[in-house]
C-alpha atoms as a PDB file:
ATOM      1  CA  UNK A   1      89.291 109.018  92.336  1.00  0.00           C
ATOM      2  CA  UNK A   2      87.756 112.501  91.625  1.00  0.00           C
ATOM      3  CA  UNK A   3      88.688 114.825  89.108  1.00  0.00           C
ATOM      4  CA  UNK A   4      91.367 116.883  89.837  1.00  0.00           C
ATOM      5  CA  UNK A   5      93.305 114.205  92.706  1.00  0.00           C
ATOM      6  CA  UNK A   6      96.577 113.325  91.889  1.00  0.00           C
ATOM      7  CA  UNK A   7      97.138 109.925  91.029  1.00  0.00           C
ATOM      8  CA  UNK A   8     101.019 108.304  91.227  1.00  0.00           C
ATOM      9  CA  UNK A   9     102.262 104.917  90.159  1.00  0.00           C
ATOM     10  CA  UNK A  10     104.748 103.251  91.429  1.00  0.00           C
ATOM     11  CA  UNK A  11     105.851  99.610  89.127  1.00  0.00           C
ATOM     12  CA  UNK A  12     108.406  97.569  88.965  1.00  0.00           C
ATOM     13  CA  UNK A  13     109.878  94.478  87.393  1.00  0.00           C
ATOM     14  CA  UNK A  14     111.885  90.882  87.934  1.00  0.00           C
ATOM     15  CA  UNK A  15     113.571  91.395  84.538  1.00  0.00           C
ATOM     16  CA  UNK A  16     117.278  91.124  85.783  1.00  0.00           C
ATOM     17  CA  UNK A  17     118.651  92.919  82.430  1.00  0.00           C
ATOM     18  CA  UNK A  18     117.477  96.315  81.425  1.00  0.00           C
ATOM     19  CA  UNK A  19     113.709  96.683  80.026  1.00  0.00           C
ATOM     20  CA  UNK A  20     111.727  99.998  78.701  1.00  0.00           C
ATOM     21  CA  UNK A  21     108.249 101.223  80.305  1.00  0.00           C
ATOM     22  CA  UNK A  22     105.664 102.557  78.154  1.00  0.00           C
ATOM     23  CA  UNK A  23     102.502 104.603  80.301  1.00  0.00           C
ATOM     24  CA  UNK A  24      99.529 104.948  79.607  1.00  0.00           C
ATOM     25  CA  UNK A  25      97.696 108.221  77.408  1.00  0.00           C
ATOM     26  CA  UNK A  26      97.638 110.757  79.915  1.00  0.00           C
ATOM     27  CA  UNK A  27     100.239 109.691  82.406  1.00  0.00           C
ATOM     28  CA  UNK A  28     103.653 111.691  82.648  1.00  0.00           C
ATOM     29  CA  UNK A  29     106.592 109.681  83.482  1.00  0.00           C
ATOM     30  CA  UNK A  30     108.589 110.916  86.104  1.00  0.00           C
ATOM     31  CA  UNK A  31     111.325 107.992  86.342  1.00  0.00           C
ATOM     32  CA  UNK A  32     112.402 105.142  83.786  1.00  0.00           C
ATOM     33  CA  UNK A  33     115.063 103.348  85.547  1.00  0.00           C
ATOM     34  CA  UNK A  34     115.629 100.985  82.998  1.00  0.00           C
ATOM     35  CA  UNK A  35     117.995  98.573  85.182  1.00  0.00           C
ATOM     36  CA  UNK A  36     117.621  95.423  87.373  1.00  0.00           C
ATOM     37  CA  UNK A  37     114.666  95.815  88.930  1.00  0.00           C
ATOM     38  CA  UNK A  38     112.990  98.319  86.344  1.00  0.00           C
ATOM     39  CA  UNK A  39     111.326 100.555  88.516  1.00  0.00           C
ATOM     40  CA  UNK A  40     108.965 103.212  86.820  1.00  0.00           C
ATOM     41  CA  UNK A  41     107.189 106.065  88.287  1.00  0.00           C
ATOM     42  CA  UNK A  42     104.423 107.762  86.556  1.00  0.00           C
ATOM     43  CA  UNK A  43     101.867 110.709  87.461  1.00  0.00           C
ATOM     44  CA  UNK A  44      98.534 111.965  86.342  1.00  0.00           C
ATOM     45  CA  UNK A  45      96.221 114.391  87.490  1.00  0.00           C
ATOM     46  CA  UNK A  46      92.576 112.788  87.272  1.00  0.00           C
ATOM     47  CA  UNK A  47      90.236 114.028  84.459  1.00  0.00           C
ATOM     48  CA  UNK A  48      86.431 114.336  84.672  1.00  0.00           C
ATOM     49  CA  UNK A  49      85.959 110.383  83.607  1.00  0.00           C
ATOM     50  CA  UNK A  50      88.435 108.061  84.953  1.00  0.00           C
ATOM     51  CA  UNK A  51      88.997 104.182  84.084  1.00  0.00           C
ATOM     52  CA  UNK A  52      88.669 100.949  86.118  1.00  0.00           C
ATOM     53  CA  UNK A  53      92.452 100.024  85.414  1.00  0.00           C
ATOM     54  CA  UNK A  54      95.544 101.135  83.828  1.00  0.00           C
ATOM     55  CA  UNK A  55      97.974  99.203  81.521  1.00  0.00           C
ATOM     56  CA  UNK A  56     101.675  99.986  81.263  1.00  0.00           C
ATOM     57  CA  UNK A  57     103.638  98.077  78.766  1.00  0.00           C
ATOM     58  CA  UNK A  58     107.080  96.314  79.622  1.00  0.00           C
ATOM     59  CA  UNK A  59     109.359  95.347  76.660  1.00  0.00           C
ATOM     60  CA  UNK A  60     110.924  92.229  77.114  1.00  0.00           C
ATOM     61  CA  UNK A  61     109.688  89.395  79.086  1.00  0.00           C
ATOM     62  CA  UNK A  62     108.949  88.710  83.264  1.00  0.00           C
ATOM     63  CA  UNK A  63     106.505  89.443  85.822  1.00  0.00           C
ATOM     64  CA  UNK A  64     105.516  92.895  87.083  1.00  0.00           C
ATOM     65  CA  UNK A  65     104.088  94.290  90.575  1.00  0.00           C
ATOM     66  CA  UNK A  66     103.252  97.939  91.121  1.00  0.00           C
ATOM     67  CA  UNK A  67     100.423 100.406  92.691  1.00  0.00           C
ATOM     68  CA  UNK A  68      98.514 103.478  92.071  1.00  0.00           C
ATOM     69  CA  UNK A  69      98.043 105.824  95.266  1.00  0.00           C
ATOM     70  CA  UNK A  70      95.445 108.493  94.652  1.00  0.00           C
ATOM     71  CA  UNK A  71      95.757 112.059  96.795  1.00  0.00           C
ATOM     72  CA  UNK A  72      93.428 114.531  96.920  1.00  0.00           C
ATOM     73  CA  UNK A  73      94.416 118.238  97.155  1.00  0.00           C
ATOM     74  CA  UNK A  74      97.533 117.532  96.207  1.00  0.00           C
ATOM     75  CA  UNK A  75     100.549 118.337  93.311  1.00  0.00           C
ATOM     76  CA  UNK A  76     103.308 116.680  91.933  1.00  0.00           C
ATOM     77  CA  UNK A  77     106.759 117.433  92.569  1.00  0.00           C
ATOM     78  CA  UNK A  78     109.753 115.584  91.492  1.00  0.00           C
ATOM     79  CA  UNK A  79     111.326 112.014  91.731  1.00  0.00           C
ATOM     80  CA  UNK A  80     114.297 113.152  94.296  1.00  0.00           C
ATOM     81  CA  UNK A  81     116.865 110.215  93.778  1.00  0.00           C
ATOM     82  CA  UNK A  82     116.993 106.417  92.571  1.00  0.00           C
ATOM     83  CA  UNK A  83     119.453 104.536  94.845  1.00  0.00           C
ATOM     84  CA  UNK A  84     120.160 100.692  94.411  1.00  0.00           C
ATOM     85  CA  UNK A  85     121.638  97.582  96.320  1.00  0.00           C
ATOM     86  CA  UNK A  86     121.604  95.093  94.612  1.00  0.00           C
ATOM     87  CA  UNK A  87     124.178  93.354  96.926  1.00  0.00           C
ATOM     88  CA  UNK A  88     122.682  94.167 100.759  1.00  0.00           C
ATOM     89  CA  UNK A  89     119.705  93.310 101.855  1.00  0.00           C
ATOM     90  CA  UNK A  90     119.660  96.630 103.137  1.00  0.00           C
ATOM     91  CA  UNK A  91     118.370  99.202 100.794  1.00  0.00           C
ATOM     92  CA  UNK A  92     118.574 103.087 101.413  1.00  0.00           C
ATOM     93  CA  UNK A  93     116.504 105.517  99.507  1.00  0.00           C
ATOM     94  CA  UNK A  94     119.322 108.627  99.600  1.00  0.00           C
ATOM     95  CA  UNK A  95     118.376 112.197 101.413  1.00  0.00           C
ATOM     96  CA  UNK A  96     116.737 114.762  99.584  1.00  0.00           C
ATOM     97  CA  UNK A  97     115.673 118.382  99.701  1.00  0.00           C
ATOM     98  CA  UNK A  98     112.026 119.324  99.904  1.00  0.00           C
ATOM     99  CA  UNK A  99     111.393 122.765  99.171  1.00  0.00           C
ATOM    100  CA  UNK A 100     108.364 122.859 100.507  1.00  0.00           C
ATOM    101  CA  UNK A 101     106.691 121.772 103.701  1.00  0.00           C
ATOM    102  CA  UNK A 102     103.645 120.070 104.427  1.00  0.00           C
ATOM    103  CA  UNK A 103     105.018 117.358 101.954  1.00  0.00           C
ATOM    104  CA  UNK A 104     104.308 113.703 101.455  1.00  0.00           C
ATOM    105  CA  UNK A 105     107.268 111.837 101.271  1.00  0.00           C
ATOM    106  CA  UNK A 106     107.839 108.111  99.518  1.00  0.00           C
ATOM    107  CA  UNK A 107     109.733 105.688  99.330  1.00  0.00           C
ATOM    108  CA  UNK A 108     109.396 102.569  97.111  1.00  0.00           C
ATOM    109  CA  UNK A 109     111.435  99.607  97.919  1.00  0.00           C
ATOM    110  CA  UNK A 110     111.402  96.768  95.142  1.00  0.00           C
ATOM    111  CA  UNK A 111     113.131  93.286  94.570  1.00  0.00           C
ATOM    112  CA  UNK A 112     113.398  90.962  91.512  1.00  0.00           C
ATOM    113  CA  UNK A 113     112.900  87.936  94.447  1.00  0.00           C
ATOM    114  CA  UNK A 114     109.454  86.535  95.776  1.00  0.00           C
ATOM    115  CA  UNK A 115     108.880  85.347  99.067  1.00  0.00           C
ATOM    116  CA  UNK A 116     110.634  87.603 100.986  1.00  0.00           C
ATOM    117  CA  UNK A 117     109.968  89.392 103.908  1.00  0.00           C
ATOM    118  CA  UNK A 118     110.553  93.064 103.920  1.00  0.00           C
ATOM    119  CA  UNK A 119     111.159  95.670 107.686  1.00  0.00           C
ATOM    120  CA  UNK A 120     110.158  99.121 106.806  1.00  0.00           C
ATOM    121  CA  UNK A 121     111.717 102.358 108.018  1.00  0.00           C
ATOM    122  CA  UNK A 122     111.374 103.277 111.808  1.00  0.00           C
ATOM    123  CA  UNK A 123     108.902 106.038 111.190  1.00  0.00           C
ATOM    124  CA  UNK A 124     105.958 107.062 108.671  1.00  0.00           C
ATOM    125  CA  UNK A 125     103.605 104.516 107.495  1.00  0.00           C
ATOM    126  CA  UNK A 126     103.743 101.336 105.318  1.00  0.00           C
ATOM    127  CA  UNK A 127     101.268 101.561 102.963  1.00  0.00           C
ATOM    128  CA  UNK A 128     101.374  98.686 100.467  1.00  0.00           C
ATOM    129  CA  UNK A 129     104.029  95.218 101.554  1.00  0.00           C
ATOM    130  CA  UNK A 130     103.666  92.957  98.934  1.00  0.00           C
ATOM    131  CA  UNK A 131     105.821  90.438 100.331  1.00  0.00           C
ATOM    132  CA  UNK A 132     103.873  86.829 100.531  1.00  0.00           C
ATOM    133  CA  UNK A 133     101.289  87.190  97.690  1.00  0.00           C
ATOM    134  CA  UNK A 134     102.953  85.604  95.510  1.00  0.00           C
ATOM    135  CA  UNK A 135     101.517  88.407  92.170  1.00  0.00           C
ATOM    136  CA  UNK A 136     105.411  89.028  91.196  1.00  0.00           C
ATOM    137  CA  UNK A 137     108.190  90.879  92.164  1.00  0.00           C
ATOM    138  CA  UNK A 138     108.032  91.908  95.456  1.00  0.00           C
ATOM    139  CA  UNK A 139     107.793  95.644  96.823  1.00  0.00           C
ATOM    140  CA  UNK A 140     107.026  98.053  99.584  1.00  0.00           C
ATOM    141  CA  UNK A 141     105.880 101.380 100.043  1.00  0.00           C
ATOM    142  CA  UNK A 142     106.556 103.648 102.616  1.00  0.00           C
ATOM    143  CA  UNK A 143     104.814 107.017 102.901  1.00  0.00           C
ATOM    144  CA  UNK A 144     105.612 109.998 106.154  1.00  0.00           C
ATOM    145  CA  UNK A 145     103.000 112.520 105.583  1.00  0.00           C
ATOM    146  CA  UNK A 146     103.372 116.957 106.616  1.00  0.00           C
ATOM    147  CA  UNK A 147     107.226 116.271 106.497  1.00  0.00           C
ATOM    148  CA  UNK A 148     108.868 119.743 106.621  1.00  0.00           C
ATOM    149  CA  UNK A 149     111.142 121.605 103.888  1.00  0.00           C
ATOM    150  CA  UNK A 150     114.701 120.781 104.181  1.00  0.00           C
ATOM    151  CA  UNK A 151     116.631 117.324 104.020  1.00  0.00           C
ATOM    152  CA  UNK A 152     114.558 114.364 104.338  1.00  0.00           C
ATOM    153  CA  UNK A 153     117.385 112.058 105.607  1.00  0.00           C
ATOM    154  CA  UNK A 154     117.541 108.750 104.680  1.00  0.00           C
ATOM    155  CA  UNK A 155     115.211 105.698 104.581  1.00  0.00           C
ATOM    156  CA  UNK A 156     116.456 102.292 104.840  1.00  0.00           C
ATOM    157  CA  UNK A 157     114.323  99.057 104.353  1.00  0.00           C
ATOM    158  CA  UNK A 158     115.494  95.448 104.937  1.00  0.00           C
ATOM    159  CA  UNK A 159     114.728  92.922 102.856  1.00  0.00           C
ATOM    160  CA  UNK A 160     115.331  88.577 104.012  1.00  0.00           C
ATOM    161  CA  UNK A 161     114.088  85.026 103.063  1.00  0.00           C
END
């Protein structure tokens, strides 16, 4: 990470009841769902002198999985929508509008269960399934780069034993 990249972080929880996300200095948080599975997203652009390792704090008790994904030449934007299922083991990240092109859409797909095995949407790319390791809550993340301005449609992930 160089100074100036953007740096995102995507986290989430197995706390079934609601729990609070605290970031750390310097990060701006862009979501706080505070609901079953207590996802967070956070951004920060990098300074001259970055650390090894970040710490968020969770209130409450219960495991916690998440990633940063650094970008260089990039800017932040906005956290579109939060959609949940927490009865299908289909889950749909809703449609929404870029208004610019060239942009890097994600999707973050999280579960309060472990061992599970997750299918990703048909197109883009799967960067992070943390599905089998057994480090907590279970997530993917699913990234289609130069997507154009308009509706991005939505983006469904399927989650099993």
């Amino acid at each position: 990470t160089l100074e100036g990249h953007l740096m995102v972080a995507f986290l989430h929880s197995d706390a079934t009841t609601a729990r609070t996300w605290t970031p750390p200095s310097g990060w701006t948080e862009a979501l706080d769902q505070n609901t079953s599975p207590n996802i967070t997203v956070c951004y920060k652009v990098a300074g001259a002198s970055e650390g090894a390792s970040y710490t968020w704090s969770l209130s409450g008790t219960g495991s916690a999985s998440g990633i940063i994904c650094t970008y260089a030449n990039a800017a932040w934007d906005t956290v579109g929508s939060v959609g949940l299922s927490h009865v299908s083991s289909v889950q749909t990240a809703p449609a929404i509008t870029l208004a610019a092109s060239n942009s890097t859409l994600f999707a973050y797909f999280a579960s309060t269960a472990t061992s599970r095995t997750w299918s990703s949407p048909s197109s883009g790319l799967v960067l992070v399934d943390e599905a089998t390791g057994g480090l907590g809550p279970e997530f993917i993340l699913y990234s289609q780069a130069a997507v154009g301005s308009g509706s991005s449609g939505t983006k469904s992930a399927t989650i099993s034993n």
